[in-house]
C-alpha atoms as a PDB file:
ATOM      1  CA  UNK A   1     -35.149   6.799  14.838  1.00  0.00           C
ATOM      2  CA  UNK A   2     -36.817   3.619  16.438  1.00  0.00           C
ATOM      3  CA  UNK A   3     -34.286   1.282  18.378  1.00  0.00           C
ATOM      4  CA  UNK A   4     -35.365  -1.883  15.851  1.00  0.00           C
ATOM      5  CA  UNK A   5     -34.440   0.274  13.024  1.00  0.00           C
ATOM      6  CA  UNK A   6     -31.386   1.598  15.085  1.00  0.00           C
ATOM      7  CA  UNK A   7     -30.238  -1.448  15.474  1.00  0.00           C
ATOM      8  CA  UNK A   8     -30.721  -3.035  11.870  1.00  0.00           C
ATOM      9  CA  UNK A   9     -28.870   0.023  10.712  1.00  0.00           C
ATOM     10  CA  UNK A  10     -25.836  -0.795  12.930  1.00  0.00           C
ATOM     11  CA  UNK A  11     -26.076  -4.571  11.604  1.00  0.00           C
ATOM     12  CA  UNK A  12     -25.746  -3.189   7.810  1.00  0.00           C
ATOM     13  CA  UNK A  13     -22.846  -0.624   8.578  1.00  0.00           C
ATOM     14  CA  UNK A  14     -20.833  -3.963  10.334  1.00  0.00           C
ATOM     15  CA  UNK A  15     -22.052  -6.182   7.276  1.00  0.00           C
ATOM     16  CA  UNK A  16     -20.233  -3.700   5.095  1.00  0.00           C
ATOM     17  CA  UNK A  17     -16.944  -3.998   6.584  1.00  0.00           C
ATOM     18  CA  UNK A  18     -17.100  -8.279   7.362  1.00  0.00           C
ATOM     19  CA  UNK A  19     -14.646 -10.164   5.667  1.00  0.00           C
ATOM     20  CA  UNK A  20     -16.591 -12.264   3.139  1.00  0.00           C
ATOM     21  CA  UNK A  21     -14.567 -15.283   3.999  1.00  0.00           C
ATOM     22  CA  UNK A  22     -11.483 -16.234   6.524  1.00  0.00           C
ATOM     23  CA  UNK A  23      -8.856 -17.196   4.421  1.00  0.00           C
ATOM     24  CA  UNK A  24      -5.378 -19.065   6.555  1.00  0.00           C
ATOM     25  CA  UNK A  25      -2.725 -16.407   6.043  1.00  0.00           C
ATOM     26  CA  UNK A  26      -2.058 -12.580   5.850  1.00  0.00           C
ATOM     27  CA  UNK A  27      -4.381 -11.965   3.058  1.00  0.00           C
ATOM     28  CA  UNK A  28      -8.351 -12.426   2.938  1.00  0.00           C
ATOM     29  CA  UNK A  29     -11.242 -10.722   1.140  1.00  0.00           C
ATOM     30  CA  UNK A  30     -13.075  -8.133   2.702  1.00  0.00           C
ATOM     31  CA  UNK A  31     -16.190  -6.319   1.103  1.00  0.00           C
ATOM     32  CA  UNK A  32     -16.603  -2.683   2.362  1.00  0.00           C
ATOM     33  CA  UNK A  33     -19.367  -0.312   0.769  1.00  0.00           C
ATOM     34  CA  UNK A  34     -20.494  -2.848  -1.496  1.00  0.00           C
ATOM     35  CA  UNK A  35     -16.860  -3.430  -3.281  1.00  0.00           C
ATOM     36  CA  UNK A  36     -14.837  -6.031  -2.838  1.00  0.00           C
ATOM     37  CA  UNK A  37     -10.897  -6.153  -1.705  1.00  0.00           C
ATOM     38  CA  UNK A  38      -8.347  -8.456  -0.821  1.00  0.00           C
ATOM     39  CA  UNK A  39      -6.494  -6.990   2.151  1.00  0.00           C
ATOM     40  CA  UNK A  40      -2.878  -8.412   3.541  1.00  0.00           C
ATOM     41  CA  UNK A  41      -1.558  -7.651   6.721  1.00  0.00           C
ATOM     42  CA  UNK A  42       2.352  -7.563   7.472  1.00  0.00           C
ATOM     43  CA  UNK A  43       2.399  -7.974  11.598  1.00  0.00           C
ATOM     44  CA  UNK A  44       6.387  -6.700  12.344  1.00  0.00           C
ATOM     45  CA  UNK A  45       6.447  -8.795  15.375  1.00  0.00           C
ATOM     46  CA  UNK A  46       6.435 -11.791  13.234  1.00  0.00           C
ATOM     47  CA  UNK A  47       7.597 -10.077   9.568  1.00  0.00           C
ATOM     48  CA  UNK A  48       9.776  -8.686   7.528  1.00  0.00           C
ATOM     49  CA  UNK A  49       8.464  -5.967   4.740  1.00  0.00           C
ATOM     50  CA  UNK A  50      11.469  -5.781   2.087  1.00  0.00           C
ATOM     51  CA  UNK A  51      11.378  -3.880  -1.236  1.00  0.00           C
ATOM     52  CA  UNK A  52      13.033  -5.188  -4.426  1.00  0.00           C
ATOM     53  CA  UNK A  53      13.158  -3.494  -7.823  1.00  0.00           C
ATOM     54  CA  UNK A  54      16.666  -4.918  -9.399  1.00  0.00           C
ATOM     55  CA  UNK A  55      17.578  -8.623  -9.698  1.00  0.00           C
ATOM     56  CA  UNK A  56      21.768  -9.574  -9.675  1.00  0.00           C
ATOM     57  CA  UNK A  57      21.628  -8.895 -13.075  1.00  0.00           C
ATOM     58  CA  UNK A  58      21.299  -5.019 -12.317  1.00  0.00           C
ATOM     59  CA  UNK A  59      18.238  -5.258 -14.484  1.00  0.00           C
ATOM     60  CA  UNK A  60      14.548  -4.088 -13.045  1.00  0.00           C
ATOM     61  CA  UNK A  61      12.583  -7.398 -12.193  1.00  0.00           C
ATOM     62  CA  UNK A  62       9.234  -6.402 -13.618  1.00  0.00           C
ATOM     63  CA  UNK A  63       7.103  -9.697 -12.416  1.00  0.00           C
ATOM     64  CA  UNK A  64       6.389 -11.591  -9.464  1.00  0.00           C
ATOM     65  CA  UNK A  65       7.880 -14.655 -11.490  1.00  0.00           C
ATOM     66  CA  UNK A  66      11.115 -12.926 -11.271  1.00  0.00           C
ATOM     67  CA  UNK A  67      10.962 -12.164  -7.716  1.00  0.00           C
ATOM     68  CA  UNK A  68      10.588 -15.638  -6.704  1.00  0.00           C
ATOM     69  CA  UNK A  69      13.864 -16.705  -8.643  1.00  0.00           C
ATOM     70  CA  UNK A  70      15.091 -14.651  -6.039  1.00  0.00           C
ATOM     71  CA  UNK A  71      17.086 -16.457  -2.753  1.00  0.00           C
ATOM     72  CA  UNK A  72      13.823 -14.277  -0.967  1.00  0.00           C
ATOM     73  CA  UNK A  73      10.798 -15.103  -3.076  1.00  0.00           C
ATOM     74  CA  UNK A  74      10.165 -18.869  -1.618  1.00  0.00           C
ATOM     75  CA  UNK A  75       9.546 -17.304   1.342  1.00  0.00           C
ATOM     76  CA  UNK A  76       7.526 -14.677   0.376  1.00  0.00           C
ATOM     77  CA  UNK A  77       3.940 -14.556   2.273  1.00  0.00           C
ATOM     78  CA  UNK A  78       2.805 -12.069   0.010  1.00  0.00           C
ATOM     79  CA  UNK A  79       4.058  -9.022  -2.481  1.00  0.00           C
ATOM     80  CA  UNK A  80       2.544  -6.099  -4.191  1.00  0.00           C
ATOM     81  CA  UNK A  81       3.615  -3.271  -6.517  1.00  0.00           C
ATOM     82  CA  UNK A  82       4.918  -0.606  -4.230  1.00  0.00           C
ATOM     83  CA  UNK A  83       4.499   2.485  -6.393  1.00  0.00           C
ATOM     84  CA  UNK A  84       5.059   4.399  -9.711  1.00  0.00           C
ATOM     85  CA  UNK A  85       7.210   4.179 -11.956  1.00  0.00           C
ATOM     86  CA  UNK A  86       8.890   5.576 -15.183  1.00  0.00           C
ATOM     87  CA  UNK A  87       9.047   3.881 -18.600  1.00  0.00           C
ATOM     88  CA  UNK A  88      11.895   2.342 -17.688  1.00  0.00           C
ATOM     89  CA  UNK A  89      10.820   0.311 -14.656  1.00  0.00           C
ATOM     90  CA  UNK A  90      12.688   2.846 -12.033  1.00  0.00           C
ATOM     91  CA  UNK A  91      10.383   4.443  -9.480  1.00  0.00           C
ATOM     92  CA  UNK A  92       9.369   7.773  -9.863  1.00  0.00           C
ATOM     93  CA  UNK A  93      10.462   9.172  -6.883  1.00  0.00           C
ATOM     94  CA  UNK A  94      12.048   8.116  -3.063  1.00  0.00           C
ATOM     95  CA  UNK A  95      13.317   4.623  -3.318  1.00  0.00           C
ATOM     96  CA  UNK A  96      15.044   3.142  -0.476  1.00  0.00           C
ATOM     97  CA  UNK A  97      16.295  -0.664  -0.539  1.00  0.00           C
ATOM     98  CA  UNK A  98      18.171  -2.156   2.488  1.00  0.00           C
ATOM     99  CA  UNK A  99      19.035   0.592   3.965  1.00  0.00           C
ATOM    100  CA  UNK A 100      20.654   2.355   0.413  1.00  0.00           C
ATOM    101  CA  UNK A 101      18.957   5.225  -0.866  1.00  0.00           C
ATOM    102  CA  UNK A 102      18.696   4.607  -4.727  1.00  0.00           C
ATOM    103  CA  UNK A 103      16.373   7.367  -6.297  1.00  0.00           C
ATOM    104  CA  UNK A 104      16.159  11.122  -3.980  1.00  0.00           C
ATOM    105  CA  UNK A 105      12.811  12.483  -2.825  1.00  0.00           C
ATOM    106  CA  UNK A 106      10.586  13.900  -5.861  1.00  0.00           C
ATOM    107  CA  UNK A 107       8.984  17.052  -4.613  1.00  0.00           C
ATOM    108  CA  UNK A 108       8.631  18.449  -8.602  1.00  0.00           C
ATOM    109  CA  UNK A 109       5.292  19.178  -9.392  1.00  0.00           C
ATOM    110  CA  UNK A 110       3.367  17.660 -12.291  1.00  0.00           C
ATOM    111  CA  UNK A 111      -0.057  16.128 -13.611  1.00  0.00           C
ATOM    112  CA  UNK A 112      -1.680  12.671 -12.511  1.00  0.00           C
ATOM    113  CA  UNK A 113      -1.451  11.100  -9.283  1.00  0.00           C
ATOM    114  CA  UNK A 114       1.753  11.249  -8.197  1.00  0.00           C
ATOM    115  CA  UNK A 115       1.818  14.963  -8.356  1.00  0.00           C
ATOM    116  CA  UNK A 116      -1.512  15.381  -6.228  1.00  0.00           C
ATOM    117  CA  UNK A 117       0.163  16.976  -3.453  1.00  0.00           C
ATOM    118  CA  UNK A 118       0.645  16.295  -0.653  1.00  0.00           C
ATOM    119  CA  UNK A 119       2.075  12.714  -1.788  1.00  0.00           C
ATOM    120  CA  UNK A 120       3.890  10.825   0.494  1.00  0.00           C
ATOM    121  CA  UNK A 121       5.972   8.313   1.490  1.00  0.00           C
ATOM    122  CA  UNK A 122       5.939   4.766   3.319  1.00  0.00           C
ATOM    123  CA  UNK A 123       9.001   3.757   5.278  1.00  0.00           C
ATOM    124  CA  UNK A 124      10.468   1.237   8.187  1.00  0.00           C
ATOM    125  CA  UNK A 125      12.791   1.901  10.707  1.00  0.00           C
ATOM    126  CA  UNK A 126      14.098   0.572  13.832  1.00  0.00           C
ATOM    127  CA  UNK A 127      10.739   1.970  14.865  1.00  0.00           C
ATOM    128  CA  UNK A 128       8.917   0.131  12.527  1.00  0.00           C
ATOM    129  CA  UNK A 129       6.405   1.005   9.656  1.00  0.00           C
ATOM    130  CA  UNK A 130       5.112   4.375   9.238  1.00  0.00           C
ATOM    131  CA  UNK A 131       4.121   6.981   6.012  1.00  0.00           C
ATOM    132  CA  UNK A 132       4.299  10.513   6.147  1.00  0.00           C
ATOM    133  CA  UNK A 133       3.777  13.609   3.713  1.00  0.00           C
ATOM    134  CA  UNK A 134       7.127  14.295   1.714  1.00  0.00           C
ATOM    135  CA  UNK A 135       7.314  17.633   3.620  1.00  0.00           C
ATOM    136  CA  UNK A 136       7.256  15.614   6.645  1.00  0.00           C
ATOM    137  CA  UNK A 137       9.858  12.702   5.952  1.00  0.00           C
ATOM    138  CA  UNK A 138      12.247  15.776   4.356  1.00  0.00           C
ATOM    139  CA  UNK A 139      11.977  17.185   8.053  1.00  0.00           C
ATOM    140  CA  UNK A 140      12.536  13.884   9.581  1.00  0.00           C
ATOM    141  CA  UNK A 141      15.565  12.756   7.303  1.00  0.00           C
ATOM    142  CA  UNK A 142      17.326  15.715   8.544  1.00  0.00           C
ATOM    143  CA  UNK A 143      17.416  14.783  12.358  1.00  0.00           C
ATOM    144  CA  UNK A 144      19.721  12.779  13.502  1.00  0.00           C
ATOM    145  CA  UNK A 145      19.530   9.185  13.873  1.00  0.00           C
ATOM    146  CA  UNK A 146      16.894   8.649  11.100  1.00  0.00           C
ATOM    147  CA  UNK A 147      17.723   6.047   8.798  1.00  0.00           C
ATOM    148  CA  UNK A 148      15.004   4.098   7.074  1.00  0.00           C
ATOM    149  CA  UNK A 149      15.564   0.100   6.905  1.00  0.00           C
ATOM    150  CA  UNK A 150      13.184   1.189   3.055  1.00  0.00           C
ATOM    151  CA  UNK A 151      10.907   3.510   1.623  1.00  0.00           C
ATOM    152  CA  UNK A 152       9.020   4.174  -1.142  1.00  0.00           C
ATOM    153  CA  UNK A 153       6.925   7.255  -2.803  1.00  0.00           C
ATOM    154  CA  UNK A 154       3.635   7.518  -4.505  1.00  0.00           C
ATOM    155  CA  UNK A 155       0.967  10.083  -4.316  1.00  0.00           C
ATOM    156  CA  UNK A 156      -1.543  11.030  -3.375  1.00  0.00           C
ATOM    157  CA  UNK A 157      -1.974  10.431   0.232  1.00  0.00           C
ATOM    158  CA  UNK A 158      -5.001   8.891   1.088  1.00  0.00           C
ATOM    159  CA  UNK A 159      -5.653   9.575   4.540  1.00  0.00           C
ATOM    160  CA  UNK A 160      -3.601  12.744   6.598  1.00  0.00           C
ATOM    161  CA  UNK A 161      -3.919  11.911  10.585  1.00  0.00           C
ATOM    162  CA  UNK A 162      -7.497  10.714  10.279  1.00  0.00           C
ATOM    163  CA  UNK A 163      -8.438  12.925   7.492  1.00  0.00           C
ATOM    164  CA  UNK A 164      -9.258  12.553   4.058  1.00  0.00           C
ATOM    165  CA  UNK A 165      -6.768  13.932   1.231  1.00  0.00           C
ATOM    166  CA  UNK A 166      -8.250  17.444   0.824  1.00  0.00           C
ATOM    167  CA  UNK A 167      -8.422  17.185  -3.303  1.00  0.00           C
ATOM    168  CA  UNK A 168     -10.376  14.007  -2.841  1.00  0.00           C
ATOM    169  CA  UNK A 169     -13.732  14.739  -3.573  1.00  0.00           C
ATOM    170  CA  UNK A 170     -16.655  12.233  -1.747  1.00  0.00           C
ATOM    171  CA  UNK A 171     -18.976  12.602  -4.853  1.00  0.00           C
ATOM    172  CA  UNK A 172     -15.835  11.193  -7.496  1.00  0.00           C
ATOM    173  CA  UNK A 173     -16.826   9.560 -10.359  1.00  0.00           C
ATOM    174  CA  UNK A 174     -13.835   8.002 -11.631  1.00  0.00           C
ATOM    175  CA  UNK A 175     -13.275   4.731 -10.795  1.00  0.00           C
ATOM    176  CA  UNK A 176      -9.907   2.413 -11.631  1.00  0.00           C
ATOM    177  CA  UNK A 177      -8.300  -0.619  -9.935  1.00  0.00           C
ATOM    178  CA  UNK A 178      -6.197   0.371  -7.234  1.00  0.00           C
ATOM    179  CA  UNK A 179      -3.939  -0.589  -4.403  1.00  0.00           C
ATOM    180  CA  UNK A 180      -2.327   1.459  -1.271  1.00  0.00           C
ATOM    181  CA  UNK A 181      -1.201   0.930   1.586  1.00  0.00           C
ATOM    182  CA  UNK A 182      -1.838   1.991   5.474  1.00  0.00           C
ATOM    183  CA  UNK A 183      -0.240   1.829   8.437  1.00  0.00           C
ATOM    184  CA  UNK A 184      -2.383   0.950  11.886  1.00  0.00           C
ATOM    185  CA  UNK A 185       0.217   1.826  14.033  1.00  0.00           C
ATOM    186  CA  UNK A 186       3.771   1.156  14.094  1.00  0.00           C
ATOM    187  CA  UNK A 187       3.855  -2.126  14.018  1.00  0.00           C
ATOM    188  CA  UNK A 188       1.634  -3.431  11.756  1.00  0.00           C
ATOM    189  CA  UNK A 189       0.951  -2.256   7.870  1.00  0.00           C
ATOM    190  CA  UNK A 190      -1.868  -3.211   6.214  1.00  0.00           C
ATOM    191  CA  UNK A 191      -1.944  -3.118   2.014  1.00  0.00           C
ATOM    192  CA  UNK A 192      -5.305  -3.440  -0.053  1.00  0.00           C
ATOM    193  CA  UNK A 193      -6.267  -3.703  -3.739  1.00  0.00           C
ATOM    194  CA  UNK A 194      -9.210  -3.587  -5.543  1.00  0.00           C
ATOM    195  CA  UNK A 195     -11.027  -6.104  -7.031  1.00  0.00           C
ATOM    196  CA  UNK A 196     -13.210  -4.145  -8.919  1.00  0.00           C
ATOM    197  CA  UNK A 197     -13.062  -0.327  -9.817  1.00  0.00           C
ATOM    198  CA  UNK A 198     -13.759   2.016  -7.081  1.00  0.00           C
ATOM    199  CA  UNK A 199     -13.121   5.788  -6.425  1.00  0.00           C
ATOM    200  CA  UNK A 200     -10.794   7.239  -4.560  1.00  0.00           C
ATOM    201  CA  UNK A 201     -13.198   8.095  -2.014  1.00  0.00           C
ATOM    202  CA  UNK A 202     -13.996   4.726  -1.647  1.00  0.00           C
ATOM    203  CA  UNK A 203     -10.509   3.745  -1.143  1.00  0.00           C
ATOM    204  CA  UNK A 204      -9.653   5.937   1.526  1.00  0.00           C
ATOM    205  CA  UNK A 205     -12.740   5.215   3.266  1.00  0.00           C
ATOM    206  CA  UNK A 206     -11.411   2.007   3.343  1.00  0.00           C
ATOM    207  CA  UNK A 207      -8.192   2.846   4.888  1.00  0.00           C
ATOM    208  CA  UNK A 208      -9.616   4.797   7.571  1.00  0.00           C
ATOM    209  CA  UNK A 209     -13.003   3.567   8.230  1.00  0.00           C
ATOM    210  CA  UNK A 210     -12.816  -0.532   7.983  1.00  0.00           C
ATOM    211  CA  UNK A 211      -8.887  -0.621   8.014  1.00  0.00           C
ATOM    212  CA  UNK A 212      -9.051   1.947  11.115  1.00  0.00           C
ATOM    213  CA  UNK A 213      -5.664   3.265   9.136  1.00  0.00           C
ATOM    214  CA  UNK A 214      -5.338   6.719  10.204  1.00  0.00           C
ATOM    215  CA  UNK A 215      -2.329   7.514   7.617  1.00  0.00           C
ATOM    216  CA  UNK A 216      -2.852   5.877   4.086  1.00  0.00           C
ATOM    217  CA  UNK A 217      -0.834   6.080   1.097  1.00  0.00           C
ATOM    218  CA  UNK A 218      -1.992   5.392  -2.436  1.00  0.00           C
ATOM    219  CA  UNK A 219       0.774   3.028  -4.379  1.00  0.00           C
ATOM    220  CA  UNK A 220      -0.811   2.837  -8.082  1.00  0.00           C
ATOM    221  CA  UNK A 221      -3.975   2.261 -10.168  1.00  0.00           C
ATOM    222  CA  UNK A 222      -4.220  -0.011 -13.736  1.00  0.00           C
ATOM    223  CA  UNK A 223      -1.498  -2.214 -12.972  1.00  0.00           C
ATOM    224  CA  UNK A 224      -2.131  -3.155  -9.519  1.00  0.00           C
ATOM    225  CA  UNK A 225      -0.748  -6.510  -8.867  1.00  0.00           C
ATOM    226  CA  UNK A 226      -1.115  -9.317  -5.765  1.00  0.00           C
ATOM    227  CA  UNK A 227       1.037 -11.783  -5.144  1.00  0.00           C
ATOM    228  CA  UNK A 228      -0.669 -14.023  -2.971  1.00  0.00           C
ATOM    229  CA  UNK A 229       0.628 -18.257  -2.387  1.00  0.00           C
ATOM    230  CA  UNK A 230      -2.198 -18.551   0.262  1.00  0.00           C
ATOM    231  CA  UNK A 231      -4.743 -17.482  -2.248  1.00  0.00           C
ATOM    232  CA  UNK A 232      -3.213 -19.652  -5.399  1.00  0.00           C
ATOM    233  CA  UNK A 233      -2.658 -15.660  -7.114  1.00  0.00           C
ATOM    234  CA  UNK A 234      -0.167 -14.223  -8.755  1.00  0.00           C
ATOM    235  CA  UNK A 235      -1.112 -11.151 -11.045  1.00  0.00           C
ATOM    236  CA  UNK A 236       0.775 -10.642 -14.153  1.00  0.00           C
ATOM    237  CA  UNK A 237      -1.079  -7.774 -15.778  1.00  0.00           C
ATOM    238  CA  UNK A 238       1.963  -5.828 -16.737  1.00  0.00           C
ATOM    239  CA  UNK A 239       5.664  -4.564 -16.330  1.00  0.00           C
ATOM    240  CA  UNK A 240       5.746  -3.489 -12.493  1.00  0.00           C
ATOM    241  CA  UNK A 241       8.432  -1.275 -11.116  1.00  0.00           C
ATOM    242  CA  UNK A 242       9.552  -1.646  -7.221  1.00  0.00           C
ATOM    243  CA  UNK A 243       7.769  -4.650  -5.387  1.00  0.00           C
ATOM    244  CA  UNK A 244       7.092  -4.469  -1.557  1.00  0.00           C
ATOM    245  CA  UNK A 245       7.353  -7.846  -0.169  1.00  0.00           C
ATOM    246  CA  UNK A 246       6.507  -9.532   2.765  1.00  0.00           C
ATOM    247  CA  UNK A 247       8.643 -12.566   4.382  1.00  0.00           C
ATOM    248  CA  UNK A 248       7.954 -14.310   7.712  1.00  0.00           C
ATOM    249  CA  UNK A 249      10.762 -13.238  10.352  1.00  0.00           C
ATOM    250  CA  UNK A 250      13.912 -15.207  11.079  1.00  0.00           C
END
């Protein structure tokens, strides 16, 4: 190939992944592939990622206006569903809040996505943020030592060490809303939804490819949700089930 078209060819691959615009805050839009995303990043030197699913009434929250009745939710920076759930609001599998394991590890299997193994899970520790197949964190919870600050579960994986999921196809048709989750390294996790339907191909070549995520977790599709005070957004779409939120630390 000529070096002028070379180099226009580089221009359009970086033009994909640009943020459209530079929001103030953890969250901005970014178009990648032609689709558009808002993507929020939770920086542990300077955050706290906290999951909520119950208010003091013992009953599920369900709403981002809920959450911010909470002592937490003025301080919020941003929030986002944080995986399925059942009918009745409770997640449908690992749920970890404050250190208190609340639901076990699902490793049934099943239709949809949850049950597109390997799923996996997304956790902080005194290590800081990390996901991992189920097999994986099963292994891990059994050493000693390894105690999760919180964790959630949702399936399917996205991206495996770099790698795509291996049941998700690049020529996919079916496109939905969607949000997940990745993890750079350690200390910094980056979520994503969807502003318009997209594939799952799409999504985990978002995760790896502009995100540079090379583990990536897929939280949920239809109801995706953003809570977002920097952007003036707060989604109310339907009932939501555990919320991941972020809070600047103290």
């Amino acid at each position: 190939m000529p070096l002028r078209r070379s180099l226009l060819a580089l221009a359009a691959l970086a033009l994909l992944a640009a943020p459209v615009a530079a929001e103030d805050g953890p969250c901005r839009a970014l178009t990648y592939g032609g689709k558009a995303f808002t993507v929020c990043t939770a920086d542990l030197r300077h955050d706290t990622i906290r999951l909520f699913w119950k208010g003091a009434d013992g009953e599920a929250l369900g709403s981002f206006a809920r959450l911010r009745e909470m002592p937490e939710g003025g301080r919020l920076t941003f929030a986002m569903n944080a995986g399925m759930y059942r009918p009745d609001l409770s997640p449908a599998g690992l749920y970890v809040e404050n250190g208190r394991e609340w639901v076990r590890v699902n490793t049934a299997n099943g239709p949809g996505n949850f049950h597109m193994k390997p799923n996996g899970i997304f956790y902080v520790d005194k290590d800081g943020a990390a996901i991992v197949e189920t097999g994986r964190y099963l292994r891990l919870r059994a050493q000693p030592g390894f105690r999760p600050e919180l964790a959630t579960q949702s399936g399917p994986m996205l991206v495996i060490a770099g790698r795509l999921h291996p049941k998700i196809s690049e020529s996919g048709t079916s496109a939905k809303m969607r949000n997940g989750v990745g993890v750079q390294d350690r200390g910094t996790a980056v979520f994503a939804i969807s502003e318009e339907p997209v594939t799952f191909g799409e999504f985990a070549h978002l995760f790896r490819d502009a995100l540079h995520c090379p583990d990536a977790l897929f939280l949920d599709g239809s109801i995706s949700a953003l809570y977002a005070p920097t952007l003036g957004r707060t989604d109310s779409l339907r009932p939501l089930g555990p919320i991941v939120g972020v809070l600047p630390r103290e």
